[in-house]
N, C-alpha and C. Protein backbone atom coordinates (compact mmCIF):
# COMPACT_ATOMS: atom_id res chain seq x y z
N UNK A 1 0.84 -1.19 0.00
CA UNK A 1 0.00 0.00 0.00
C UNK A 1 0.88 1.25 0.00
N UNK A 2 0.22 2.13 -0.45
CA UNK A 2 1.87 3.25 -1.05
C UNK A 2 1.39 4.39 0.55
N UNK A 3 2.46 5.23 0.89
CA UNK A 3 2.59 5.25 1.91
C UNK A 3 1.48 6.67 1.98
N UNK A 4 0.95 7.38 3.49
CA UNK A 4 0.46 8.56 3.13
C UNK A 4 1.32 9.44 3.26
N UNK A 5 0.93 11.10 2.69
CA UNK A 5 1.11 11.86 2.85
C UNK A 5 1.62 12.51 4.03
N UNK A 6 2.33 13.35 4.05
CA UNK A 6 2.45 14.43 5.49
C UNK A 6 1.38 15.07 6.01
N UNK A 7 1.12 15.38 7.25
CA UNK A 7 -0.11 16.15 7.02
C UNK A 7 0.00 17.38 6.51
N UNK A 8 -0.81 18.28 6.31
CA UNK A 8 -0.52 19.33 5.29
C UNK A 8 -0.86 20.38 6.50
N UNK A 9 -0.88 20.17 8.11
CA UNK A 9 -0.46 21.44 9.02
C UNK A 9 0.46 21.45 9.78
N UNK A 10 0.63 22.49 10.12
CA UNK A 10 2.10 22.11 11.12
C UNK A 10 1.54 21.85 12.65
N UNK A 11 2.16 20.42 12.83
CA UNK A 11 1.90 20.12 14.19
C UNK A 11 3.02 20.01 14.87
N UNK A 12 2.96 20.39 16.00
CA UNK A 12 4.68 20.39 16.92
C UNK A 12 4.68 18.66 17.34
N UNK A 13 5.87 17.83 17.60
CA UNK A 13 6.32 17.31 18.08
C UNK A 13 5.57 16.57 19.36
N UNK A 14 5.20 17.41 20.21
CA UNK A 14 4.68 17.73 21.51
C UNK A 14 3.27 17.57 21.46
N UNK A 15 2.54 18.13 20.53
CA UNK A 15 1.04 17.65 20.05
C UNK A 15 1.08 16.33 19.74
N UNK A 16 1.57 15.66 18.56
CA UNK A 16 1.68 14.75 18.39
C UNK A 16 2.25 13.82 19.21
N UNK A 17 2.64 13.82 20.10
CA UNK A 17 3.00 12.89 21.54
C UNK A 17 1.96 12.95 22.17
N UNK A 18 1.34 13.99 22.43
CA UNK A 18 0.15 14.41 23.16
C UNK A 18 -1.33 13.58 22.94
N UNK A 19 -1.11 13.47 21.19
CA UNK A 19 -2.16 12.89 20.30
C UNK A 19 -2.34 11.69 20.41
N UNK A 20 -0.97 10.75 20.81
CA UNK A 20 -1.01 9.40 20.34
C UNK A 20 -1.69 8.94 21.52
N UNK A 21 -1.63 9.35 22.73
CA UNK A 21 -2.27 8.98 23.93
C UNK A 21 -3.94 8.75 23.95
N UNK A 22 -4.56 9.81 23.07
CA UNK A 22 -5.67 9.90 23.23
C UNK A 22 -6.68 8.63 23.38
N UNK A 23 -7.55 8.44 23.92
CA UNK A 23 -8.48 7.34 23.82
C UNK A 23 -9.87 7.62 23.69
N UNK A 24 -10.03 9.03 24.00
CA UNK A 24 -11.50 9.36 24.12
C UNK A 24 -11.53 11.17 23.67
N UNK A 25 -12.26 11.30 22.52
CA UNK A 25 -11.94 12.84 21.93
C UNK A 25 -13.63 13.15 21.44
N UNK A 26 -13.31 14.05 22.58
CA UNK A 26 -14.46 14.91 22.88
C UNK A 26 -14.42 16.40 21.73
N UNK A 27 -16.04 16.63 21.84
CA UNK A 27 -16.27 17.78 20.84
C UNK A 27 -17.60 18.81 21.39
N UNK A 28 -17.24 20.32 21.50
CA UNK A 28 -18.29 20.75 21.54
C UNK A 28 -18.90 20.87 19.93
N UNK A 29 -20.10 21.35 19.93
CA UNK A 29 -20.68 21.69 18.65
C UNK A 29 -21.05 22.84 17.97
N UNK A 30 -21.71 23.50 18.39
CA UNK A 30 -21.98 24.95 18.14
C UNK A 30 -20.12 25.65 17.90
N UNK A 31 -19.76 25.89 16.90
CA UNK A 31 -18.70 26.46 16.41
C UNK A 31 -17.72 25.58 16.44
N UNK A 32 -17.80 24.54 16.51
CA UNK A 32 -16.51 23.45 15.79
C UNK A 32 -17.74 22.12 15.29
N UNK A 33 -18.04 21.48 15.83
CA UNK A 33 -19.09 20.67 14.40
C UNK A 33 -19.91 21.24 13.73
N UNK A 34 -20.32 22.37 13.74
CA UNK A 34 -20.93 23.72 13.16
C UNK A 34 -20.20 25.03 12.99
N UNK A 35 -20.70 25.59 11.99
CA UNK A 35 -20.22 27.28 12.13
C UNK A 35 -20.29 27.96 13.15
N UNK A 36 -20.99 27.90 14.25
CA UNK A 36 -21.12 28.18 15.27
C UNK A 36 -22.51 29.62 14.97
N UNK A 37 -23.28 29.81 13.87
CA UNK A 37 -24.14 30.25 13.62
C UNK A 37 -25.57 29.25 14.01
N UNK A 38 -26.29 30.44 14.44
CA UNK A 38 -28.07 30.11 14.83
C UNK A 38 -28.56 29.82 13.52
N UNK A 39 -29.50 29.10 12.99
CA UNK A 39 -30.02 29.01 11.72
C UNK A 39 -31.46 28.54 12.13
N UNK A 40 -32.49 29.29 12.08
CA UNK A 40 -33.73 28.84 12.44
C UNK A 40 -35.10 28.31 11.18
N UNK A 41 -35.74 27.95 11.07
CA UNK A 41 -37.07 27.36 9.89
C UNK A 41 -37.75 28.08 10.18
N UNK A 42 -38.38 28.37 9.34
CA UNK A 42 -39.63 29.47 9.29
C UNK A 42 -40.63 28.80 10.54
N UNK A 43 -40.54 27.55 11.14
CA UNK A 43 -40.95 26.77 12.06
C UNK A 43 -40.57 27.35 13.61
N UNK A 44 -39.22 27.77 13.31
CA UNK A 44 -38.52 28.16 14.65
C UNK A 44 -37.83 26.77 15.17
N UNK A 45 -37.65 26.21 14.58
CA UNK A 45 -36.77 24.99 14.70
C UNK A 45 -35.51 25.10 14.20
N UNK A 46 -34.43 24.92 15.27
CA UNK A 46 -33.14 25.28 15.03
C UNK A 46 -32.98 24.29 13.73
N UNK A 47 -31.94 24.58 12.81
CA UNK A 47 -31.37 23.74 11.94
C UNK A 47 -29.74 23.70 11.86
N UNK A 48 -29.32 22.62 11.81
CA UNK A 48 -27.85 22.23 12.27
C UNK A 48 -27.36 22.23 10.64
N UNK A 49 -26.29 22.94 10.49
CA UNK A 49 -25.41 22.68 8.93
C UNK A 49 -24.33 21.73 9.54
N UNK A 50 -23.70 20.78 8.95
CA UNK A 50 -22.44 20.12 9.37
C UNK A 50 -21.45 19.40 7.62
N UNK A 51 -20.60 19.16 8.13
CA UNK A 51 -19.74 19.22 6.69
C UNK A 51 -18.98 17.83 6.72
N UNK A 52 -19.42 17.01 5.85
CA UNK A 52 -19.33 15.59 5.26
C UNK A 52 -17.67 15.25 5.74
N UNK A 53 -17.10 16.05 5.82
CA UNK A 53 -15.77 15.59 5.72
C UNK A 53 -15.72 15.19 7.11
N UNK A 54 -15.78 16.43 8.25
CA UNK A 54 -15.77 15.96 9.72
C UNK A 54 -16.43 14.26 10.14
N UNK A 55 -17.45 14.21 9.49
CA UNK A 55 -18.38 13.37 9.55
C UNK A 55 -17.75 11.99 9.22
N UNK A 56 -17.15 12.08 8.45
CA UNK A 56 -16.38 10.83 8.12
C UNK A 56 -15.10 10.80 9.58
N UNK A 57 -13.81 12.05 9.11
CA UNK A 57 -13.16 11.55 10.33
C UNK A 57 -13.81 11.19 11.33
N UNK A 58 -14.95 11.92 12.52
CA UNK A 58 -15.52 11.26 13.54
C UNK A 58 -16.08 9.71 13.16
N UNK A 59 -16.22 9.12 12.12
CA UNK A 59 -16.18 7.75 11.82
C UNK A 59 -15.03 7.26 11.66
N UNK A 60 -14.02 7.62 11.14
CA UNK A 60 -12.31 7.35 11.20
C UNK A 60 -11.72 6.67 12.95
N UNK A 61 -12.60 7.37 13.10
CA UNK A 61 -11.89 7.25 15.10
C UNK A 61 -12.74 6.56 15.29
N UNK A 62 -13.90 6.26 15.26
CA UNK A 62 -14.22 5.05 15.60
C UNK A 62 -13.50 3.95 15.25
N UNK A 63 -13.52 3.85 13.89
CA UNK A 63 -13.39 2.46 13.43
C UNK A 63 -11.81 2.28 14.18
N UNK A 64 -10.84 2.95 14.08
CA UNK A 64 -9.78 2.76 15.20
C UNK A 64 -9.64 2.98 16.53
N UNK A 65 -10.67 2.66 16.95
CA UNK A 65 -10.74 2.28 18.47
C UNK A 65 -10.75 3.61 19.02
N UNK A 66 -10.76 5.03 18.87
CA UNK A 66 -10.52 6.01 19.61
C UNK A 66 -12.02 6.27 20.09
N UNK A 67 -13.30 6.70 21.03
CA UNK A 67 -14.21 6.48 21.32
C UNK A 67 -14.54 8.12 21.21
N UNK A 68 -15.26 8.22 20.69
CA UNK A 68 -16.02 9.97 19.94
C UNK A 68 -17.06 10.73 20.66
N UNK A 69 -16.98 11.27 21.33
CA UNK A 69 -18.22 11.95 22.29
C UNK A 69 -17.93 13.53 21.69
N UNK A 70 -19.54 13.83 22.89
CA UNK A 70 -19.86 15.25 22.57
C UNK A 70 -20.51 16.03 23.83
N UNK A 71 -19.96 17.03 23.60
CA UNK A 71 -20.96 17.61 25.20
C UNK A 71 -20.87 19.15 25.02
N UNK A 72 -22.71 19.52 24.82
CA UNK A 72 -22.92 20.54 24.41
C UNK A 72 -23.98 21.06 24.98
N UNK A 73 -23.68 22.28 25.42
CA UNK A 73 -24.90 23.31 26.01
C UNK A 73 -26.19 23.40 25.52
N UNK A 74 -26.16 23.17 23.78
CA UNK A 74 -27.45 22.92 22.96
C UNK A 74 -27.95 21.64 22.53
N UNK A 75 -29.45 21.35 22.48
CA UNK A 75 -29.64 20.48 21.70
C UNK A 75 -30.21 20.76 20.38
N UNK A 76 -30.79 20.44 19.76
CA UNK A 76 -32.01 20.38 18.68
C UNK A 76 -31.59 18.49 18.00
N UNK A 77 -33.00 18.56 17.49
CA UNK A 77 -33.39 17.21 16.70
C UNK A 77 -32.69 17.29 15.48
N UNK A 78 -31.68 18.03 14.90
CA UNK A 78 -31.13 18.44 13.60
C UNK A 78 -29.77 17.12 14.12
N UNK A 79 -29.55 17.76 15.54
CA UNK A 79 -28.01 17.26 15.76
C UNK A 79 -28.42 16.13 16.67
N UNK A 80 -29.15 16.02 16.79
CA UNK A 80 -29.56 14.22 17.47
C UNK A 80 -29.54 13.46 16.26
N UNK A 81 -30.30 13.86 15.02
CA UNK A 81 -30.06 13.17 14.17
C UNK A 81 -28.83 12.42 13.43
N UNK A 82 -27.70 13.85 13.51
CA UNK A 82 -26.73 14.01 13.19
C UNK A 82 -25.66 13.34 13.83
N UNK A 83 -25.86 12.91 14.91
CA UNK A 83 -25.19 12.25 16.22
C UNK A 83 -25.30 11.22 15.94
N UNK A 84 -26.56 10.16 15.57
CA UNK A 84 -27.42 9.22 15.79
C UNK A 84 -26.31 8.02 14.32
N UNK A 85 -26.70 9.31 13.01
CA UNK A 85 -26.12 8.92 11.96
C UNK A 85 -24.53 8.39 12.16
N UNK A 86 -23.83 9.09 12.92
CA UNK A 86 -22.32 8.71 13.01
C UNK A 86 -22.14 7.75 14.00
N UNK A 87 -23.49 7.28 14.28
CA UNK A 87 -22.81 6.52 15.67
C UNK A 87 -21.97 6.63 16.89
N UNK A 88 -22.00 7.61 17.14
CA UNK A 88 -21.62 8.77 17.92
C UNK A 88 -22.18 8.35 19.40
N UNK A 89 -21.51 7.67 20.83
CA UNK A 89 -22.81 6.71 21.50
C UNK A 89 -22.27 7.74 22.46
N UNK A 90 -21.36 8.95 22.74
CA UNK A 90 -21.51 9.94 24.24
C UNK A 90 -21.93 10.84 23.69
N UNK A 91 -23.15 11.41 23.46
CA UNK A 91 -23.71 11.92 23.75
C UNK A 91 -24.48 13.08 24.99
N UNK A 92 -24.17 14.06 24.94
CA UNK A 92 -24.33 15.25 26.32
C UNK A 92 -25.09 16.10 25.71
N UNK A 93 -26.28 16.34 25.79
CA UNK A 93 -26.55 17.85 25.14
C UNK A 93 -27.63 18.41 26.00
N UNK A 94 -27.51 20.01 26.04
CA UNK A 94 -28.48 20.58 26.51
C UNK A 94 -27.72 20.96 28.20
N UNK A 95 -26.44 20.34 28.13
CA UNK A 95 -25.73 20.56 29.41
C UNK A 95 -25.10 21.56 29.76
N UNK A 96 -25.58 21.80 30.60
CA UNK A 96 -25.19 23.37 31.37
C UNK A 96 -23.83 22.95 32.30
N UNK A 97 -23.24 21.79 33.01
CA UNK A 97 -22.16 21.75 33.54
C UNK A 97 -21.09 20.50 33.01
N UNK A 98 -20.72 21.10 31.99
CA UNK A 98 -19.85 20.03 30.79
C UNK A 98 -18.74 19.60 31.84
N UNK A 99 -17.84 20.04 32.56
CA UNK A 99 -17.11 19.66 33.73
C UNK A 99 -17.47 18.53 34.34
N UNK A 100 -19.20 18.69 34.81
CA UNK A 100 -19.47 17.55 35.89
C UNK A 100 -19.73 16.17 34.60
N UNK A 101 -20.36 16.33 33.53
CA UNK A 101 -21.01 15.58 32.77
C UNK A 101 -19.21 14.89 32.39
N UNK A 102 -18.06 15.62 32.29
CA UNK A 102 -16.95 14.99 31.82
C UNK A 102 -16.19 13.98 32.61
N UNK A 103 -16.63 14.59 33.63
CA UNK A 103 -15.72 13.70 35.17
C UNK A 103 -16.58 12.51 35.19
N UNK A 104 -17.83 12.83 35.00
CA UNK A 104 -18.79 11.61 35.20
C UNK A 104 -18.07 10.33 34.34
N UNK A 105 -18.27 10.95 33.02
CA UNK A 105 -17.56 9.66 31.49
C UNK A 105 -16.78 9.36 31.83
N UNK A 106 -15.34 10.16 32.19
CA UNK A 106 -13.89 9.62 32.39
C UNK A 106 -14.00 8.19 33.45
N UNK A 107 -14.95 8.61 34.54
CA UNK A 107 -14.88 7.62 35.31
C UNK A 107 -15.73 6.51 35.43
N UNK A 108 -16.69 6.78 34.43
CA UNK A 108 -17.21 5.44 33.86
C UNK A 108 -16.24 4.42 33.23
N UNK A 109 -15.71 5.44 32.27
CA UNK A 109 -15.10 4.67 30.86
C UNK A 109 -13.08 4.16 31.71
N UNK A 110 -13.14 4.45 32.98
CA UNK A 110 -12.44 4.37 33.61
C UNK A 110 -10.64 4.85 33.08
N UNK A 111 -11.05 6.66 32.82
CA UNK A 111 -10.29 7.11 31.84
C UNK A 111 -9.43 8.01 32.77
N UNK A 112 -8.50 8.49 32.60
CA UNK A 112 -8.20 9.49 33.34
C UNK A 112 -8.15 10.92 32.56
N UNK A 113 -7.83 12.15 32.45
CA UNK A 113 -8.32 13.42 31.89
C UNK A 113 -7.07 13.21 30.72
N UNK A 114 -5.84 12.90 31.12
CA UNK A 114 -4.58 12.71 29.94
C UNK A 114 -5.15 11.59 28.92
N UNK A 115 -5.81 10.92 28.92
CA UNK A 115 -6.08 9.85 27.64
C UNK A 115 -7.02 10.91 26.68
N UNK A 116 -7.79 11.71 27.46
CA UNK A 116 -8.95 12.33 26.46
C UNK A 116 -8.21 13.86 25.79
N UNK A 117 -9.09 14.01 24.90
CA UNK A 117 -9.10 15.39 24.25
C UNK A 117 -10.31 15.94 24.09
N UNK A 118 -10.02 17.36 23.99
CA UNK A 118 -10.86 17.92 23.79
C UNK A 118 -11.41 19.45 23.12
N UNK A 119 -12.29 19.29 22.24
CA UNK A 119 -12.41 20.61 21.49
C UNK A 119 -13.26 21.46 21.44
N UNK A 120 -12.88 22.94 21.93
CA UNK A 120 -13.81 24.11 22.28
C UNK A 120 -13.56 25.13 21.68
N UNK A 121 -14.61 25.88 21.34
CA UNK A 121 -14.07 27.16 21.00
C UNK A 121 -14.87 28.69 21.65
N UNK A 122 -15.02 28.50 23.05
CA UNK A 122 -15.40 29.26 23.96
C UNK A 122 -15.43 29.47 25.38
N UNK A 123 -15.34 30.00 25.83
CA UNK A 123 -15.00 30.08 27.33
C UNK A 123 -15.82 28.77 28.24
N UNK A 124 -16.63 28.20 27.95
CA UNK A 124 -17.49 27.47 28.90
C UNK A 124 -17.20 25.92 28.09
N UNK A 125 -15.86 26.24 27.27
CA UNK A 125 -15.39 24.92 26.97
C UNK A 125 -13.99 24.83 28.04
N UNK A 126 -13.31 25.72 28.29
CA UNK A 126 -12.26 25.68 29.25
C UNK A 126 -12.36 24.64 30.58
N UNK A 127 -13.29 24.51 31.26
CA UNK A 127 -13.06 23.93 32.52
C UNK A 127 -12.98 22.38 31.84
N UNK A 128 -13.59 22.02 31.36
CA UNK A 128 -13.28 20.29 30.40
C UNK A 128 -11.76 20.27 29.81
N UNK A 129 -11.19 21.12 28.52
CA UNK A 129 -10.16 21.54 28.26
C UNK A 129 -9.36 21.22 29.01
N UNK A 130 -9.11 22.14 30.25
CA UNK A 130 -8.13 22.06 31.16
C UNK A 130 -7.53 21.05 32.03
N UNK A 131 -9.02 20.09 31.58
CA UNK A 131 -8.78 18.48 32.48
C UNK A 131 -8.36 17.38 31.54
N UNK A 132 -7.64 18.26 29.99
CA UNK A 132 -7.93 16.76 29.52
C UNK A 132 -5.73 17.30 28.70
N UNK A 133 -5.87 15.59 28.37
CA UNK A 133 -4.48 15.63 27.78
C UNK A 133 -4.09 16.56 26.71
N UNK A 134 -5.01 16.94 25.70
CA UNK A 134 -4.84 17.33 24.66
C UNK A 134 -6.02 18.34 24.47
N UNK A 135 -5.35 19.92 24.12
CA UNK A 135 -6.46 21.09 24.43
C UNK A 135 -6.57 21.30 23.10
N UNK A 136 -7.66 21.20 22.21
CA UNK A 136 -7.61 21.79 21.14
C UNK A 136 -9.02 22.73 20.89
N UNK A 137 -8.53 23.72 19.76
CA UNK A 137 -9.46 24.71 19.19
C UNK A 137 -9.36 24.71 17.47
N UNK A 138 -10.49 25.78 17.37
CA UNK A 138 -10.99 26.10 15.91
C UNK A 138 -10.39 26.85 15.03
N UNK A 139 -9.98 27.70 14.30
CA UNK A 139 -9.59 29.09 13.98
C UNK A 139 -10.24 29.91 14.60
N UNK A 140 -11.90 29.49 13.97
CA UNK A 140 -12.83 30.38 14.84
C UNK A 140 -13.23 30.66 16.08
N UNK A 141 -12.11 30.12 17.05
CA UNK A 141 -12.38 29.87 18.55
C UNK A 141 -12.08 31.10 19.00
N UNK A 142 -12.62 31.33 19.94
CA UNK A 142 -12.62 32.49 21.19
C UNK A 142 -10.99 32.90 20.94
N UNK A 143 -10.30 34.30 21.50
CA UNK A 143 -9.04 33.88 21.89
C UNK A 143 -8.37 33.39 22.72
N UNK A 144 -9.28 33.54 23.98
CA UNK A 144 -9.40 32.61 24.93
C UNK A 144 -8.58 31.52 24.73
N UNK A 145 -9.51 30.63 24.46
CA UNK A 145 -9.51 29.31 24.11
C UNK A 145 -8.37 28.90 23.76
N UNK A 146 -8.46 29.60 22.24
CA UNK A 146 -6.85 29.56 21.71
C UNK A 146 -5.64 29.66 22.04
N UNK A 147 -6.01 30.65 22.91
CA UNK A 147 -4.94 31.13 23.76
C UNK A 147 -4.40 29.35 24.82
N UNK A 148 -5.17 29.08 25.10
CA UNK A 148 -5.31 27.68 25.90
C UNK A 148 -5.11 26.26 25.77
N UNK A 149 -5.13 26.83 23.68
CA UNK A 149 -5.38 25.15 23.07
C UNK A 149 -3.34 25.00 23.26
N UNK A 150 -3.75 23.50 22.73
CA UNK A 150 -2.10 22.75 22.89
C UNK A 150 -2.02 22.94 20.98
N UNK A 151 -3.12 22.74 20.76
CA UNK A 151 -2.89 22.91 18.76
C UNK A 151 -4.76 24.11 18.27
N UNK A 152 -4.05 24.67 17.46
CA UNK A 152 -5.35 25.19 16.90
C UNK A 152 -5.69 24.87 16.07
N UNK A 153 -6.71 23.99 14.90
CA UNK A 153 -7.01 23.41 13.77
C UNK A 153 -7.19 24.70 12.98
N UNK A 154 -6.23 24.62 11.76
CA UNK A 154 -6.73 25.60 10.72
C UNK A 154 -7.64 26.10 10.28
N UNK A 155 -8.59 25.18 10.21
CA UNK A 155 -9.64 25.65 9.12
C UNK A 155 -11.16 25.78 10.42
N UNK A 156 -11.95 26.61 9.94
CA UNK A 156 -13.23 26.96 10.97
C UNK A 156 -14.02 25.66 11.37
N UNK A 157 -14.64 25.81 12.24
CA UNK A 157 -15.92 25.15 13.05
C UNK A 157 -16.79 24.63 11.82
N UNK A 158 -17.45 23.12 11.46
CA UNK A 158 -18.21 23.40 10.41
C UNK A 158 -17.57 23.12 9.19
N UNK A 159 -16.38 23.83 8.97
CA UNK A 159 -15.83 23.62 7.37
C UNK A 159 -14.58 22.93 7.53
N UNK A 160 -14.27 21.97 7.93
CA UNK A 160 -13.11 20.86 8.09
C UNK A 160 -12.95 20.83 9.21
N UNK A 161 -12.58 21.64 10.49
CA UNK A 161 -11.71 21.62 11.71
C UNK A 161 -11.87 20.85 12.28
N UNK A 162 -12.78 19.77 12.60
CA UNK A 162 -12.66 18.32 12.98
C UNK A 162 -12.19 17.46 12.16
N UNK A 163 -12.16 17.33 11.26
CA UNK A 163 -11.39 16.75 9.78
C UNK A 163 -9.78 16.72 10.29
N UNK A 164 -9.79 17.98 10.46
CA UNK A 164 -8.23 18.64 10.63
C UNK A 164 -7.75 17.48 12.45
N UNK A 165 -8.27 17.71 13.19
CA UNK A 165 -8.06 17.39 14.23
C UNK A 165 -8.25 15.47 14.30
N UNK A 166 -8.95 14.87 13.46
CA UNK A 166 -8.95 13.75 13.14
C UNK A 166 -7.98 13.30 12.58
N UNK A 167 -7.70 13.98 11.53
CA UNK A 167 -6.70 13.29 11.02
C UNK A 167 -5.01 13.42 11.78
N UNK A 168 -4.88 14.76 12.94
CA UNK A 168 -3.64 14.46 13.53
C UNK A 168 -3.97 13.14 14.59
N UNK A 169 -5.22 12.43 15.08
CA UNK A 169 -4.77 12.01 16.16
C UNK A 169 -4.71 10.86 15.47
N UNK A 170 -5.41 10.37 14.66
CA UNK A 170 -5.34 9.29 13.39
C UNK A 170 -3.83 9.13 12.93
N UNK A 171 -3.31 10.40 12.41
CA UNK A 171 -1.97 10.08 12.13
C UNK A 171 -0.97 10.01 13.33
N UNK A 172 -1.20 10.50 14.82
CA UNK A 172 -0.37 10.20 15.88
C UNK A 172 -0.61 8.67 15.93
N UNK A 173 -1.51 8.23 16.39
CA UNK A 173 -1.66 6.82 16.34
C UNK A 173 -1.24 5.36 15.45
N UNK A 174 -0.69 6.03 14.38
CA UNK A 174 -0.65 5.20 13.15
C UNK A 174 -1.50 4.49 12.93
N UNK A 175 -3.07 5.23 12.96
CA UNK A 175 -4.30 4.01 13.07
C UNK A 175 -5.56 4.78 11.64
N UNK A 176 -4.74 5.51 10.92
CA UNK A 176 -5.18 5.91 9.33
C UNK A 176 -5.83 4.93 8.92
N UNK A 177 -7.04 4.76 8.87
CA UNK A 177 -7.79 4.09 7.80
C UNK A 177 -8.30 4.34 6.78
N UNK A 178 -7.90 3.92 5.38
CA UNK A 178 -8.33 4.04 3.78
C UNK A 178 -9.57 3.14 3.93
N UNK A 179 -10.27 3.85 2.77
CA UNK A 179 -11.81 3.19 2.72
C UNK A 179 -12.70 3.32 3.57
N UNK A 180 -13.10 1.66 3.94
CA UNK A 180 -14.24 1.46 5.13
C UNK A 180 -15.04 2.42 5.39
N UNK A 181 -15.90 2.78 6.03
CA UNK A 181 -17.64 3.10 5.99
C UNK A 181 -17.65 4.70 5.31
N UNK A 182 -19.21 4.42 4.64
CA UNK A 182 -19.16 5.51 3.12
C UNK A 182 -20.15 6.60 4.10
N UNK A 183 -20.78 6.10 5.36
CA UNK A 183 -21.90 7.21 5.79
C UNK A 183 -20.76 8.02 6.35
N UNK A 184 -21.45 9.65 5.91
CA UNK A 184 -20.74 10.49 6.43
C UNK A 184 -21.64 11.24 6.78
């Protein structure tokens, strides 16, 4: 099989040590699996945009054993759906104390805060962040945040930046998978 590519961002050394550890990589939604824009139906029913590519890496990490959660202040039925489709089984939404809801998982999944990662791009993503091995953000993240992350993914919330962040922990791991599952 011919070999891959480099990745095409610059990751330090130190991230990628950081990366290979991971076991459990967490995501808020509103501005990193989304644009972080409101989009409502003439219904008043929120509507979730999300971008095929992320969608696949968060299937990438599955299929190599890395375990994919989410924990988000919002819900709507757009992104339950959306959740449901990727097989996506941590699930948090509508949570007002992402901290307690994180400590809870770790110690189910009998994890400690260095195996996980995690991605925010706003202040009320920090207290999770700060507990976990690997701090990452959006472009479009707070500066905050950024200020905080261990790597910042190039590209915005929504338009690759989970893509981006998949594929470093995929490539820390040497656990790149070609092909295999087409739902994205």
């Amino acid at each position: 099989m011919k070999q891959l590519p480099p990745l095409p961002y610059q990751v330090s050394d130190s991230v990628m040590h950081k990366a290979s550890a991971v076991k459990l990589a967490l995501f808020d939604v509103d501005g990193v699996l989304t644009d972080g824009k409101l989009h409502y139906s003439c219904d008043g029913e929120r509507v979730k945009v999300f971008h095929a590519l992320d969608g696949h890496g968060l299937k990438m990490l599955q299929m190599a054993g890395i375990d994919v959660g989410v924990i988000s202040a919002r819900s709507s039925k757009a992104l339950q759906r959306r959740l449901q489709d990727l097989g996506i089984k941590h699930c948090y939404l509508g949570v007002n104390d992402k901290l307690a809801v994180f400590e809870t998982l770790i110690n189910d999944l009998k994890l400690s805060g260095d195996d996980c990662a995690f991605t925010g791009d706003d202040v009320i993503d920090l207290p999770v962040m700060e507990r976990c091995g690997l701090k990452l953000s959006v472009k479009n993240g707070h500066f905050i945040v950024q200020d905080r992350a261990d790597w910042i993914a190039p590209l915005t919330g929504g338009e690759g930046a989970v893509r981006a962040i998949c594929d470093v922990l995929l490539y820390s791991q040497a656990s790149y998978p070609l092909g295999g599952s087409n739902q994205q």
